[in-house]
ModelCIF file with pLDDT and N, C-alpha, C, O atoms, coordinates in Angstrom:
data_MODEL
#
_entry.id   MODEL 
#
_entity.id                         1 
_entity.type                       polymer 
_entity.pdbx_number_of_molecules   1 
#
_entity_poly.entity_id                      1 
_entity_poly.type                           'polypeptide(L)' 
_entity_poly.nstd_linkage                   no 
_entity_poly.nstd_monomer                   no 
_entity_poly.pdbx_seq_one_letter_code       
;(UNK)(UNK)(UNK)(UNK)(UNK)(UNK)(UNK)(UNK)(UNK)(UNK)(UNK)(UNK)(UNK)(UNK)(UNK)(UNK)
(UNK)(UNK)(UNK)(UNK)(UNK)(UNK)(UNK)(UNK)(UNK)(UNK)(UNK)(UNK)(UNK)(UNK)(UNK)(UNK)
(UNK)(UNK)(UNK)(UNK)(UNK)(UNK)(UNK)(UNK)(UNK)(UNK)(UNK)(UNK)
;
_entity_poly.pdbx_seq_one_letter_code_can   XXXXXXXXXXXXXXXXXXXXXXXXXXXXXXXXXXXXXXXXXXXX 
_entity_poly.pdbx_strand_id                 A 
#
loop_
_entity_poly_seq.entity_id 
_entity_poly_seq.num 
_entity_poly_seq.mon_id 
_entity_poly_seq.hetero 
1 1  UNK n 
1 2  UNK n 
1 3  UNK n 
1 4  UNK n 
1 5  UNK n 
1 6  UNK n 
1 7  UNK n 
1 8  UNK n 
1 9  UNK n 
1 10 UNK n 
1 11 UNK n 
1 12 UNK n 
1 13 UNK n 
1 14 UNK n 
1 15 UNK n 
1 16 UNK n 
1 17 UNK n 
1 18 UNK n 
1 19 UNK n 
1 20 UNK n 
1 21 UNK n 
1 22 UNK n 
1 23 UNK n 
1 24 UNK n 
1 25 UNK n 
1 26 UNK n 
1 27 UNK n 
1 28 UNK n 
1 29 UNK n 
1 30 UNK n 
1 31 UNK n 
1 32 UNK n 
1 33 UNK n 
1 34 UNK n 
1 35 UNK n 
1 36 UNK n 
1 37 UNK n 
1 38 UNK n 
1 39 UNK n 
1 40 UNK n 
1 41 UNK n 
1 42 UNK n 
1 43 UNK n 
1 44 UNK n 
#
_struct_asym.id          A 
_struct_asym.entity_id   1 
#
loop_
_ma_qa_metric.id 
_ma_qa_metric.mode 
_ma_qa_metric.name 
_ma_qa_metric.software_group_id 
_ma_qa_metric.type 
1 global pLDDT . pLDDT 
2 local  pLDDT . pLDDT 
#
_ma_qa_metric_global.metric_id      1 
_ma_qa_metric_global.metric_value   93.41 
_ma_qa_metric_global.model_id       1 
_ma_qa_metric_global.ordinal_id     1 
#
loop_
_ma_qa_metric_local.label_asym_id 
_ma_qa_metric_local.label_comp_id 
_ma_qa_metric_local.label_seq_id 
_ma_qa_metric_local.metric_id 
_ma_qa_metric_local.metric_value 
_ma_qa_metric_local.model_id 
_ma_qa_metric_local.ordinal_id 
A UNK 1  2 98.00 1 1  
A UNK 2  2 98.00 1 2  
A UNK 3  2 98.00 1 3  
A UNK 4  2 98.00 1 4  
A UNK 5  2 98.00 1 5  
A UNK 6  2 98.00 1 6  
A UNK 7  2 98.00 1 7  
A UNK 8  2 98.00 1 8  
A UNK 9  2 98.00 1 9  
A UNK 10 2 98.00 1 10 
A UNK 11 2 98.00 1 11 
A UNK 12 2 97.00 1 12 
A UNK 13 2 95.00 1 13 
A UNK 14 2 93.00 1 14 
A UNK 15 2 89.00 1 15 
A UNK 16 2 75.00 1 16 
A UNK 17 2 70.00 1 17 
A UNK 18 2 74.00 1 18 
A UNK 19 2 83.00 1 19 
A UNK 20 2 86.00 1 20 
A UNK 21 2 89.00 1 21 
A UNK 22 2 91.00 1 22 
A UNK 23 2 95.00 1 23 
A UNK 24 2 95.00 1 24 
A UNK 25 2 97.00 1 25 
A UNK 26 2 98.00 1 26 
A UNK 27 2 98.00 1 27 
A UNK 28 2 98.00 1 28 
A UNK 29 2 98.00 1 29 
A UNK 30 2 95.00 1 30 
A UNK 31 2 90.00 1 31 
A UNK 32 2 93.00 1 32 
A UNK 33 2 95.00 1 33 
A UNK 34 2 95.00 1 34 
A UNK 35 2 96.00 1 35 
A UNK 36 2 97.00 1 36 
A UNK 37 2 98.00 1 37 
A UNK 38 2 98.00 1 38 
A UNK 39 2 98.00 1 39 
A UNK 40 2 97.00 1 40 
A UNK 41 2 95.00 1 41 
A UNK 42 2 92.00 1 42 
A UNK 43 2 88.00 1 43 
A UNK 44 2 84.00 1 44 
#
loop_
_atom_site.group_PDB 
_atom_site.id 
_atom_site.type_symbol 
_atom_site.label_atom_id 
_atom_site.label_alt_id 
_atom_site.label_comp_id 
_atom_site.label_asym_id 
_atom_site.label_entity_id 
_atom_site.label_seq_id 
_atom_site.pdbx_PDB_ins_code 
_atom_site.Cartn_x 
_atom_site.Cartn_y 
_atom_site.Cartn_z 
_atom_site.occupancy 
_atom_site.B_iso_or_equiv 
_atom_site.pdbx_formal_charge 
_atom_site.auth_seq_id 
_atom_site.auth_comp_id 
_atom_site.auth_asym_id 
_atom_site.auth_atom_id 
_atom_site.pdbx_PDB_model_num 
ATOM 1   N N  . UNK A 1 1  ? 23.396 127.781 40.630 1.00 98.00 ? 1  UNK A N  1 
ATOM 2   C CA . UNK A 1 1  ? 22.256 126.969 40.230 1.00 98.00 ? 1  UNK A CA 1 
ATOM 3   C C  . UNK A 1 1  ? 22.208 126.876 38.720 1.00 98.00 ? 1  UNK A C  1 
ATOM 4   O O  . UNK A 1 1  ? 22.182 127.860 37.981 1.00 98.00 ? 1  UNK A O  1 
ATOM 5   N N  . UNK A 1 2  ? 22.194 125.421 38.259 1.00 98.00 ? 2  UNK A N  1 
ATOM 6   C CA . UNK A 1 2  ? 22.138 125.053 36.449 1.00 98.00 ? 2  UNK A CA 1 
ATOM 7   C C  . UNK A 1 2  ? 20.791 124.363 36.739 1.00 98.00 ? 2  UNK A C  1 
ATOM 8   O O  . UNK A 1 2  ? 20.178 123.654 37.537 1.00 98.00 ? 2  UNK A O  1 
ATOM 9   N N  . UNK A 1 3  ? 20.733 124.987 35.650 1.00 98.00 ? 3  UNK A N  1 
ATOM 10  C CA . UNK A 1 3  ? 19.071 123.283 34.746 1.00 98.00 ? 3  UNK A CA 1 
ATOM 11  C C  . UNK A 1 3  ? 20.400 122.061 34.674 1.00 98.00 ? 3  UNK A C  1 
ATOM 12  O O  . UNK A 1 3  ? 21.614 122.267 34.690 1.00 98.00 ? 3  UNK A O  1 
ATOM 13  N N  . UNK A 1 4  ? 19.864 121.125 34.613 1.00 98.00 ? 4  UNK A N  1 
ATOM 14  C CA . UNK A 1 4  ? 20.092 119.460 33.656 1.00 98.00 ? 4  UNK A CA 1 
ATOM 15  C C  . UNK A 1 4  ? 20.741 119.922 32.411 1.00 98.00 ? 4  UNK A C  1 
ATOM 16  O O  . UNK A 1 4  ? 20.163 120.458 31.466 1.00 98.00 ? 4  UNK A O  1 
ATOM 17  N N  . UNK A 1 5  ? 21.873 119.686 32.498 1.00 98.00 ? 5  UNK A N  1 
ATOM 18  C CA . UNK A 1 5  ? 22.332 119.765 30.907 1.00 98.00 ? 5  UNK A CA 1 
ATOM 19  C C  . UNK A 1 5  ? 23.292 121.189 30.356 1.00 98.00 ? 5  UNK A C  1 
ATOM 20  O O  . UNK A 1 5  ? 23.866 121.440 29.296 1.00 98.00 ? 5  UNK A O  1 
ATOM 21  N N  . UNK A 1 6  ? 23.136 121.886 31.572 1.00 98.00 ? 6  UNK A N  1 
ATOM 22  C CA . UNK A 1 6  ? 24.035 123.137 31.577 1.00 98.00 ? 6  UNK A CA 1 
ATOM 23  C C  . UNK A 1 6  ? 25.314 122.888 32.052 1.00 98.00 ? 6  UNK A C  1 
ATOM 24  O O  . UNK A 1 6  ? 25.647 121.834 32.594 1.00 98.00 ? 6  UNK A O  1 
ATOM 25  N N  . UNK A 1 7  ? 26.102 123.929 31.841 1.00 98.00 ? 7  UNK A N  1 
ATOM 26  C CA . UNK A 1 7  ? 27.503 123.434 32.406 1.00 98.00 ? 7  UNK A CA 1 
ATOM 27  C C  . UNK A 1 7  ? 27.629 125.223 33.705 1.00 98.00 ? 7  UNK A C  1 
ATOM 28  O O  . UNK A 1 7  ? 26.944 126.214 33.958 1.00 98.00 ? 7  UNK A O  1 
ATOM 29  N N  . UNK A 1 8  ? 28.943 124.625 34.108 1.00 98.00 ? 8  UNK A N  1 
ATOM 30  C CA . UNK A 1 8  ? 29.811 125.415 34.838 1.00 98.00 ? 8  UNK A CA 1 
ATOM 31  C C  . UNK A 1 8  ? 30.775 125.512 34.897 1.00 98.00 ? 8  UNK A C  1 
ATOM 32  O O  . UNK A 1 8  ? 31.435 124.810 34.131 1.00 98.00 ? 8  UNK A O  1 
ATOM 33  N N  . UNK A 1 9  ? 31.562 126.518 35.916 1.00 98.00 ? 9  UNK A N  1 
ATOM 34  C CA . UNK A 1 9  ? 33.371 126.787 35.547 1.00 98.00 ? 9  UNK A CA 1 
ATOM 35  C C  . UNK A 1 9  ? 34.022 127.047 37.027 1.00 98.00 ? 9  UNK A C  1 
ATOM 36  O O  . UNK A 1 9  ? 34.502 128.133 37.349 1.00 98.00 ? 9  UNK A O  1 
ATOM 37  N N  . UNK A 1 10 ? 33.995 126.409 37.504 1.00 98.00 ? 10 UNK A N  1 
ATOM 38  C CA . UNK A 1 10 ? 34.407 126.602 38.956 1.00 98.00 ? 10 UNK A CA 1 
ATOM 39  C C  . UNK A 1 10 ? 36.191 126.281 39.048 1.00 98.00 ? 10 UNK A C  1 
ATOM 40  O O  . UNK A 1 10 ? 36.918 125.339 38.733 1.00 98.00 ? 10 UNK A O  1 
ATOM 41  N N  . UNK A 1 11 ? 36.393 127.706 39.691 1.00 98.00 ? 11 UNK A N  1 
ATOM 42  C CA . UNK A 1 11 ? 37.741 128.065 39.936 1.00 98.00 ? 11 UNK A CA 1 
ATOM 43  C C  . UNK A 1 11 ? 38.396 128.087 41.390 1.00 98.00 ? 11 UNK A C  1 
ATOM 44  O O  . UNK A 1 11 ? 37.631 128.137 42.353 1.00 98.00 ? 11 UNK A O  1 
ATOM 45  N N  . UNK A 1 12 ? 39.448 128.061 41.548 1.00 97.00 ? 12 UNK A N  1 
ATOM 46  C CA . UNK A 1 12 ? 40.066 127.690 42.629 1.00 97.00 ? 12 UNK A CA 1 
ATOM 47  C C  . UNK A 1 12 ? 41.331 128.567 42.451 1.00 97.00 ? 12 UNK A C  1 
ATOM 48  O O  . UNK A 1 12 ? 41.958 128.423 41.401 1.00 97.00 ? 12 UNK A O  1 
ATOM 49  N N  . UNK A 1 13 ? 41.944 129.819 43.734 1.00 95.00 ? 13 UNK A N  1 
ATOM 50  C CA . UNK A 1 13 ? 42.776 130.169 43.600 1.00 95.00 ? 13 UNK A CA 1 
ATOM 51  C C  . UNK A 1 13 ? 43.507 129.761 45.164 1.00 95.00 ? 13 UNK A C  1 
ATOM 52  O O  . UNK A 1 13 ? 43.078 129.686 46.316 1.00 95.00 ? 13 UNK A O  1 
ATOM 53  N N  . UNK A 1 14 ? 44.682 129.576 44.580 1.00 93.00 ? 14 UNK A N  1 
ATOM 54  C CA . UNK A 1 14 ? 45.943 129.398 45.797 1.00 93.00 ? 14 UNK A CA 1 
ATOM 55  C C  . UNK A 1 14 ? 47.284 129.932 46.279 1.00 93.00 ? 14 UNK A C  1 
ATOM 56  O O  . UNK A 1 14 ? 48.272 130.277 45.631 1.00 93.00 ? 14 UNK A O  1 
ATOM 57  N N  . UNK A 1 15 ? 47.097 129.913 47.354 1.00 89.00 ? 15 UNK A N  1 
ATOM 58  C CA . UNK A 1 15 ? 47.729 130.921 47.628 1.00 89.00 ? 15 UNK A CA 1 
ATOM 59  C C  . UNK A 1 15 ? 49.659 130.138 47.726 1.00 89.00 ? 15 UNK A C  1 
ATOM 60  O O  . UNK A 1 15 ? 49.851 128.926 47.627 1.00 89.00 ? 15 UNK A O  1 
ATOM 61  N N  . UNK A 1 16 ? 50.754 131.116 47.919 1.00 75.00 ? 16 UNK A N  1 
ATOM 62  C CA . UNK A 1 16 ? 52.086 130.749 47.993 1.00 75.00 ? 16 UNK A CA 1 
ATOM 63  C C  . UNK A 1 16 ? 52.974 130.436 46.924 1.00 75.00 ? 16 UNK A C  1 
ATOM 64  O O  . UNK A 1 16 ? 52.300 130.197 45.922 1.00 75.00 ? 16 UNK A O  1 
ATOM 65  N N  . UNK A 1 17 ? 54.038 130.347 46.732 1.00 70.00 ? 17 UNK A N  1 
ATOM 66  C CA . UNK A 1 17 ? 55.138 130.124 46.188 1.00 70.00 ? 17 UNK A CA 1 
ATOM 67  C C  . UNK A 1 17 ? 54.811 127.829 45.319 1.00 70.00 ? 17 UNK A C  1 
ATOM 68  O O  . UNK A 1 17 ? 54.208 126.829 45.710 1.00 70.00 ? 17 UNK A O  1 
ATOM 69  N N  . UNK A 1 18 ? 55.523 128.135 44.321 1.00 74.00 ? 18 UNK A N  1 
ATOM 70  C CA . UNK A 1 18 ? 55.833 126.638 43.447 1.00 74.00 ? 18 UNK A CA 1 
ATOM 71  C C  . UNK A 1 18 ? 54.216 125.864 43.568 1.00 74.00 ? 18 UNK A C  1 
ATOM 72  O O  . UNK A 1 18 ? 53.785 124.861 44.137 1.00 74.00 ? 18 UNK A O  1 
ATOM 73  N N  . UNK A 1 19 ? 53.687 126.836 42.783 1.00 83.00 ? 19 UNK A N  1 
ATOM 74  C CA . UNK A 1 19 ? 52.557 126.289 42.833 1.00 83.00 ? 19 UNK A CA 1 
ATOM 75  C C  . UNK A 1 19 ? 52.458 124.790 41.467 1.00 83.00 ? 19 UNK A C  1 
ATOM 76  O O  . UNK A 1 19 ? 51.792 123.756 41.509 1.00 83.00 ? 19 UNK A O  1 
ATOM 77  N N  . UNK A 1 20 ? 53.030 125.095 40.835 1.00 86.00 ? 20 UNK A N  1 
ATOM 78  C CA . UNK A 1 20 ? 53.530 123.767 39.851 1.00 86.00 ? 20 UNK A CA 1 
ATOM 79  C C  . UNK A 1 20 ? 54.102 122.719 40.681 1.00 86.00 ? 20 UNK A C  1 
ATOM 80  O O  . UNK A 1 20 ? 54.109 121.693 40.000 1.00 86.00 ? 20 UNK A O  1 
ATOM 81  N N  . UNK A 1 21 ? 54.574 122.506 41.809 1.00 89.00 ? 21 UNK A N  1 
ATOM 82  C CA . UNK A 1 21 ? 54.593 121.631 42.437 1.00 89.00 ? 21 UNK A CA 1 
ATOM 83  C C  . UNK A 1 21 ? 53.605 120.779 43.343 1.00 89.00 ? 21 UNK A C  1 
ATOM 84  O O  . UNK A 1 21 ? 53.852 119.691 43.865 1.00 89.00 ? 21 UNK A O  1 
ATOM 85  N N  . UNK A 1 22 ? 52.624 121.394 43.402 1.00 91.00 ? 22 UNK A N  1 
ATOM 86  C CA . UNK A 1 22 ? 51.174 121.015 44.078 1.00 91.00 ? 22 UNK A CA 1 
ATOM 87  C C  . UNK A 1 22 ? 50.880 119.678 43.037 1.00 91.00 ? 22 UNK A C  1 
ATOM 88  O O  . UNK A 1 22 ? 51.320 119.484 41.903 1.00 91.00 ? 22 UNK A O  1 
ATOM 89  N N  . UNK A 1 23 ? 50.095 118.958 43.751 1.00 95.00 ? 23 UNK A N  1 
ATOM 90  C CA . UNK A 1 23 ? 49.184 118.328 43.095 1.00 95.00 ? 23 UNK A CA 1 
ATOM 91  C C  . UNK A 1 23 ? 47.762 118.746 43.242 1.00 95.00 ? 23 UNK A C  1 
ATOM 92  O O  . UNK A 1 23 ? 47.626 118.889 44.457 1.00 95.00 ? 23 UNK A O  1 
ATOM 93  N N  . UNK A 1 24 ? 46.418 119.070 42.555 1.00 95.00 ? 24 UNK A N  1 
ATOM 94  C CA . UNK A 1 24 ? 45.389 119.801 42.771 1.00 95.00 ? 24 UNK A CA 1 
ATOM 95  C C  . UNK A 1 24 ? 44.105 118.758 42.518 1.00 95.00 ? 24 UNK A C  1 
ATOM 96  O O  . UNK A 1 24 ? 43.951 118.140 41.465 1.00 95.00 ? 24 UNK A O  1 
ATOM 97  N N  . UNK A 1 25 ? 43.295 118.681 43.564 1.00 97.00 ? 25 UNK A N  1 
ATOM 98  C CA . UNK A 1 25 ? 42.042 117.798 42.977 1.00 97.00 ? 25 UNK A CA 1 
ATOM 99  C C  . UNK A 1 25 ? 41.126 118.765 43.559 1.00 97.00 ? 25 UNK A C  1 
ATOM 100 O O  . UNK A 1 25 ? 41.231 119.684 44.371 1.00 97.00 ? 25 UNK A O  1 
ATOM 101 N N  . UNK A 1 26 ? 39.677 117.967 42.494 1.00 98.00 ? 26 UNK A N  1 
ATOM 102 C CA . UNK A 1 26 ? 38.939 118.961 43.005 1.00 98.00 ? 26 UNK A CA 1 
ATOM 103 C C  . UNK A 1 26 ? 37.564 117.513 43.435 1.00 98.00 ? 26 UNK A C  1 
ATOM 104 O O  . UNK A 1 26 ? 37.216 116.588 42.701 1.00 98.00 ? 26 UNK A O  1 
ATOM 105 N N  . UNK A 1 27 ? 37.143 117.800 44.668 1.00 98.00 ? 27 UNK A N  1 
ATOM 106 C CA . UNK A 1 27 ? 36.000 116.864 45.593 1.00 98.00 ? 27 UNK A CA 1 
ATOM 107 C C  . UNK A 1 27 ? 35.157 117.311 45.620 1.00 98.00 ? 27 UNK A C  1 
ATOM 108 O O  . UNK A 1 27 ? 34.990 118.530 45.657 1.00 98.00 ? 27 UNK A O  1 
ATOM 109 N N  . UNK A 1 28 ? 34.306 116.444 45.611 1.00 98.00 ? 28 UNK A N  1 
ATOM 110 C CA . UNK A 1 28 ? 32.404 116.967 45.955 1.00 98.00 ? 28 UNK A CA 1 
ATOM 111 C C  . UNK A 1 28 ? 31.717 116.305 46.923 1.00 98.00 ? 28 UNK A C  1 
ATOM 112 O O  . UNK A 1 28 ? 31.572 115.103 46.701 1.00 98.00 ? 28 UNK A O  1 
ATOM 113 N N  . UNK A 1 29 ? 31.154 116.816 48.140 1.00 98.00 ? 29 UNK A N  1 
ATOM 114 C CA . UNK A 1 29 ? 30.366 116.370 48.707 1.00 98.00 ? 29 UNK A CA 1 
ATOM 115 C C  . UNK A 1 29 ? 29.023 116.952 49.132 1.00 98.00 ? 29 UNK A C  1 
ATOM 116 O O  . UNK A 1 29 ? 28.854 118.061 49.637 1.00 98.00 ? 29 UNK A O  1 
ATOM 117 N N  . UNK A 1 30 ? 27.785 115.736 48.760 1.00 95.00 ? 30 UNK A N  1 
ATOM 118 C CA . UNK A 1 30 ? 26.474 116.572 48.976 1.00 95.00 ? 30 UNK A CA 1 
ATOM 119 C C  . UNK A 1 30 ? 25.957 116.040 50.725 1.00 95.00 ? 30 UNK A C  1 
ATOM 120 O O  . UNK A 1 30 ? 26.520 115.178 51.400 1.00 95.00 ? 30 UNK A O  1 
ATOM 121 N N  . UNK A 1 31 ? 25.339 116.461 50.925 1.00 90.00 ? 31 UNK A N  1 
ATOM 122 C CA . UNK A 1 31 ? 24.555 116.425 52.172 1.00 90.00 ? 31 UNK A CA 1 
ATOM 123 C C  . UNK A 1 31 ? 24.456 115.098 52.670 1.00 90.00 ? 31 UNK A C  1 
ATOM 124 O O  . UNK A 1 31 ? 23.981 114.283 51.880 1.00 90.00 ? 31 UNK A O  1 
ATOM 125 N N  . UNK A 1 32 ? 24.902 114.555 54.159 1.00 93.00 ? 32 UNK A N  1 
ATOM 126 C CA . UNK A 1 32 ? 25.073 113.030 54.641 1.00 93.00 ? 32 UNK A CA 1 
ATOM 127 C C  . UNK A 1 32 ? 25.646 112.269 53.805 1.00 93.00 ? 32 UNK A C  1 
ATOM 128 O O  . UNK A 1 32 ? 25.363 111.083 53.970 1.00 93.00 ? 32 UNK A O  1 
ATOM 129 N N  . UNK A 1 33 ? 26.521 112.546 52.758 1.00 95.00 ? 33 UNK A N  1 
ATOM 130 C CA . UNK A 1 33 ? 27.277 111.872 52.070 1.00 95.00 ? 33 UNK A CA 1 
ATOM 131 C C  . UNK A 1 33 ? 28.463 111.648 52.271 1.00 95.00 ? 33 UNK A C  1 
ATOM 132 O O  . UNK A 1 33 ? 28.878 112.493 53.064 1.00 95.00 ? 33 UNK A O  1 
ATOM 133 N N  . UNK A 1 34 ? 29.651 110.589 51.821 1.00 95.00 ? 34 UNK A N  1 
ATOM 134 C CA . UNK A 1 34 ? 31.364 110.954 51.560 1.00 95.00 ? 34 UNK A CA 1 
ATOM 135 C C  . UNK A 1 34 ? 31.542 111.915 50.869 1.00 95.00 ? 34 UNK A C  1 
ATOM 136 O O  . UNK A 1 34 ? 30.838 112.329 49.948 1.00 95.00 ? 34 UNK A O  1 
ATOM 137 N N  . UNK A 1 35 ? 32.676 112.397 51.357 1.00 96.00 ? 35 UNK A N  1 
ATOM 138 C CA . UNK A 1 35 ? 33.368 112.999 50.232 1.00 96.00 ? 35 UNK A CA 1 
ATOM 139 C C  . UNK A 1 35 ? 33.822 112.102 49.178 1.00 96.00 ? 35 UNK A C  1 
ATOM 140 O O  . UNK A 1 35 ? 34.141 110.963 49.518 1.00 96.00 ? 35 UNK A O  1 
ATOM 141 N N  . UNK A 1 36 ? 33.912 112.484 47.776 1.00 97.00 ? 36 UNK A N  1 
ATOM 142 C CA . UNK A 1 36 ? 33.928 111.612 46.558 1.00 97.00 ? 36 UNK A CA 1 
ATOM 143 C C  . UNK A 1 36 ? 35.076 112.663 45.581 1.00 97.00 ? 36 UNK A C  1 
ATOM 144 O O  . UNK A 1 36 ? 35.230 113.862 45.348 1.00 97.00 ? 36 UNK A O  1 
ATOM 145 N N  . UNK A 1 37 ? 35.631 111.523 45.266 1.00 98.00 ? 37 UNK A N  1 
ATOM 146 C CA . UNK A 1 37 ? 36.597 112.506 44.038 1.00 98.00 ? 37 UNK A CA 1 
ATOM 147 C C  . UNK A 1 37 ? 36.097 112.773 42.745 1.00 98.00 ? 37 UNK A C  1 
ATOM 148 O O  . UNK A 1 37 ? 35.025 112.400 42.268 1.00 98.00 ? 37 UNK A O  1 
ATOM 149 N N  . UNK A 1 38 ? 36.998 113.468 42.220 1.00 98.00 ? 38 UNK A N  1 
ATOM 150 C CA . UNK A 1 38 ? 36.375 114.403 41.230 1.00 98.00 ? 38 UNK A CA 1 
ATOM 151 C C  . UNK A 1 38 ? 36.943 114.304 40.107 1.00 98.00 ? 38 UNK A C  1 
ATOM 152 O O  . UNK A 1 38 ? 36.545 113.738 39.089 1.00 98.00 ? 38 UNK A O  1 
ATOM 153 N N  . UNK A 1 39 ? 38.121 115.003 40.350 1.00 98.00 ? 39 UNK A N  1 
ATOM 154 C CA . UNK A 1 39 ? 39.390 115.401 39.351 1.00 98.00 ? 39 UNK A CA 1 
ATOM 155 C C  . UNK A 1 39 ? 40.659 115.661 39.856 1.00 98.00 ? 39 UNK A C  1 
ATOM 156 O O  . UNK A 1 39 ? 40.865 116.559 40.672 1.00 98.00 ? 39 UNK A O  1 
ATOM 157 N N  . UNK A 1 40 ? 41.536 114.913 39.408 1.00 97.00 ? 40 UNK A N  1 
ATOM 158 C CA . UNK A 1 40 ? 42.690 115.548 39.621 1.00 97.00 ? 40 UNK A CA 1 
ATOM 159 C C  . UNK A 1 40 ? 43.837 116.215 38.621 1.00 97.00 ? 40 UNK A C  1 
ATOM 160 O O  . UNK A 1 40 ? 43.642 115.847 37.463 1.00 97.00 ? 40 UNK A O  1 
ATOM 161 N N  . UNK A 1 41 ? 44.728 116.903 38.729 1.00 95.00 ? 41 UNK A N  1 
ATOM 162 C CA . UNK A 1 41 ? 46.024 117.127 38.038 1.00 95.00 ? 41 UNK A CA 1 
ATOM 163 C C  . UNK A 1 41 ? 47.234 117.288 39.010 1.00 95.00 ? 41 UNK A C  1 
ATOM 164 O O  . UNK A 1 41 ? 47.445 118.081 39.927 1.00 95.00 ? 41 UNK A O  1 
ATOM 165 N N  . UNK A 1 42 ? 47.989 116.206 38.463 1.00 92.00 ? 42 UNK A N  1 
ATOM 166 C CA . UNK A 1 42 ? 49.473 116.087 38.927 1.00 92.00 ? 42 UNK A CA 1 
ATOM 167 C C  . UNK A 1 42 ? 50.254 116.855 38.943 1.00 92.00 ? 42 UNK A C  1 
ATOM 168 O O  . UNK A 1 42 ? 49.894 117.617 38.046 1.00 92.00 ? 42 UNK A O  1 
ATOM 169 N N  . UNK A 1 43 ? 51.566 117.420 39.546 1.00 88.00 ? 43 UNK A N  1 
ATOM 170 C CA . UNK A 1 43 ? 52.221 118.632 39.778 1.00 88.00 ? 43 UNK A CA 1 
ATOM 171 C C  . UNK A 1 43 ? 53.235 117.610 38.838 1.00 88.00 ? 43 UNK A C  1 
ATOM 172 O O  . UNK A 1 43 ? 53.571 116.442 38.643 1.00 88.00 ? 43 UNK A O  1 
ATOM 173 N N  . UNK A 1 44 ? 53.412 118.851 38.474 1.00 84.00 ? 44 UNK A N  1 
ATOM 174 C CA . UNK A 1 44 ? 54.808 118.926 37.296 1.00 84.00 ? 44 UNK A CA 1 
ATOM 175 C C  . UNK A 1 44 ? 54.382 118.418 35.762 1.00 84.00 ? 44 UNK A C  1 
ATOM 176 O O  . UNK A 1 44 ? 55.219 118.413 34.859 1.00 84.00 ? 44 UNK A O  1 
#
């Protein structure tokens, strides 16, 4: 939980081998909503 105007740092760990080969996004979905994109980073 933030106020308006605060930030955050949300992390993601994964598991296995060539993880530089992944591509990684990160999605948000709130309540009766789509899922919506976020962010991504490309592998390699």
């Amino acid at each position: 939980l933030v106020q308006a105007g605060g930030s955050l740092r949300l992390s993601c760990a994964a598991s296995g081998r060539a993880f530089s080969g992944y591509t990684m996004g990160w999605f948000r979905q709130a309540p009766g909503k789509e899922r919506e994109f976020v962010a991504t980073s490309g592998r390699f």
